[in-house]
Protein backbone atom coordinates (compact mmCIF):
# COMPACT_ATOMS: atom_id res chain seq x y z
CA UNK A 1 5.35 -2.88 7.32
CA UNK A 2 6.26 -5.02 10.16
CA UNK A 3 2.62 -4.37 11.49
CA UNK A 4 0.17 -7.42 11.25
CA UNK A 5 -2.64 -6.79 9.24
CA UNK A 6 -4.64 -7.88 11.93
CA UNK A 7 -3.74 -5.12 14.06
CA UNK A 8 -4.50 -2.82 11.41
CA UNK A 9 -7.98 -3.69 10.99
CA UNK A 10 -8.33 -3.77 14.50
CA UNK A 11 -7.31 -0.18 14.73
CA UNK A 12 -9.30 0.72 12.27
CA UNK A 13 -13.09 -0.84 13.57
CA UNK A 14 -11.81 0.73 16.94
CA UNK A 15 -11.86 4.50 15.05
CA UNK A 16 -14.32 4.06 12.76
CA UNK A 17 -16.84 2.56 15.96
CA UNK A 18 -16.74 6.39 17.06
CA UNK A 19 -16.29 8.48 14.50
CA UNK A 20 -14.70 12.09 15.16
CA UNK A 21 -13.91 11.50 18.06
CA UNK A 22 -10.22 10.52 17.70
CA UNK A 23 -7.07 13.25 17.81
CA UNK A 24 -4.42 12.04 15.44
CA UNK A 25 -1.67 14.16 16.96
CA UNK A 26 1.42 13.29 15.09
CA UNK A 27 5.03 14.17 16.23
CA UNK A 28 7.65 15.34 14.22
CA UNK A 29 10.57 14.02 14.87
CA UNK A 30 13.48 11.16 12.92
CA UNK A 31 9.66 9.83 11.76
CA UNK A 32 8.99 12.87 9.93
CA UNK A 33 12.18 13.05 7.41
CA UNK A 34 12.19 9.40 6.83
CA UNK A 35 8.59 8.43 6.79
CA UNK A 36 6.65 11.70 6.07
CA UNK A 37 4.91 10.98 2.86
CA UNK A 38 3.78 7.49 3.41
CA UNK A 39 3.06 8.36 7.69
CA UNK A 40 1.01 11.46 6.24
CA UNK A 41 -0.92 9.38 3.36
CA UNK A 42 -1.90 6.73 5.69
CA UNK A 43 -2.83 8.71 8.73
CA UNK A 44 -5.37 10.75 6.43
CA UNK A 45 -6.81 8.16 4.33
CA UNK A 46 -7.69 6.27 7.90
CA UNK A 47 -9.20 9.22 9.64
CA UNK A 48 -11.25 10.30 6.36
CA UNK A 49 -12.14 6.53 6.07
CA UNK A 50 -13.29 6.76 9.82
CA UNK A 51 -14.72 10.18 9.62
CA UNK A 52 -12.23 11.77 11.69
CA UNK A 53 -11.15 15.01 9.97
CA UNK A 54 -12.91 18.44 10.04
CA UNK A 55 -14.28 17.89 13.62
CA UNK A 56 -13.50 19.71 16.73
CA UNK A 57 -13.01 15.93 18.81
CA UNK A 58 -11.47 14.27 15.53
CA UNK A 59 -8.67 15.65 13.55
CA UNK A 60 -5.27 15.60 12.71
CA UNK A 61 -2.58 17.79 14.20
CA UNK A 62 1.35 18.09 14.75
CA UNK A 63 3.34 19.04 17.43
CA UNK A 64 7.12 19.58 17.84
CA UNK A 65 8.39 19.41 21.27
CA UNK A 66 11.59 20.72 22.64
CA UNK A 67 13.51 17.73 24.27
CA UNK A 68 16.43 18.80 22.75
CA UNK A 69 16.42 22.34 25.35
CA UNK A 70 16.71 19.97 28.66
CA UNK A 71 20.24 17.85 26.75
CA UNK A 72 21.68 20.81 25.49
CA UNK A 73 21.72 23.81 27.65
């Protein structure tokens, strides 16, 4: 990716200094079709690395919004 791999690191002493304690609360959107597998993958492997799944601070969720209701009436 385009992402520095110090940036990445960063990110991931940041979750793993508090563990369960971080939401991953991923949107599905253009990111979902194109990306899904690999977005998916990576977002788990980093919150079971920083002990951030099964806890009721620290998990990961989706959402779908409905900004498309307020464009298209």
């Amino acid at each position: 990716t385009w992402v520095p791999a110090a940036a990445i690191e960063s990110l991931a002493r940041q979750l793993a200094k508090e563990p369960g304690t971080t939401l991953f609360a991923l949107g599905m959107g253009p990111n979902q079709f194109f990306n899904s597998d690999n977005k998916d993958r990576d977002t788990i492997l980093l919150a079971a690395l920083t002990g951030n799944i099964g806890r009721i601070s620290g998990n990961i969720g989706s959402y779908a919004g409905n900004y498309r209701v307020a464009l298209f009436n």
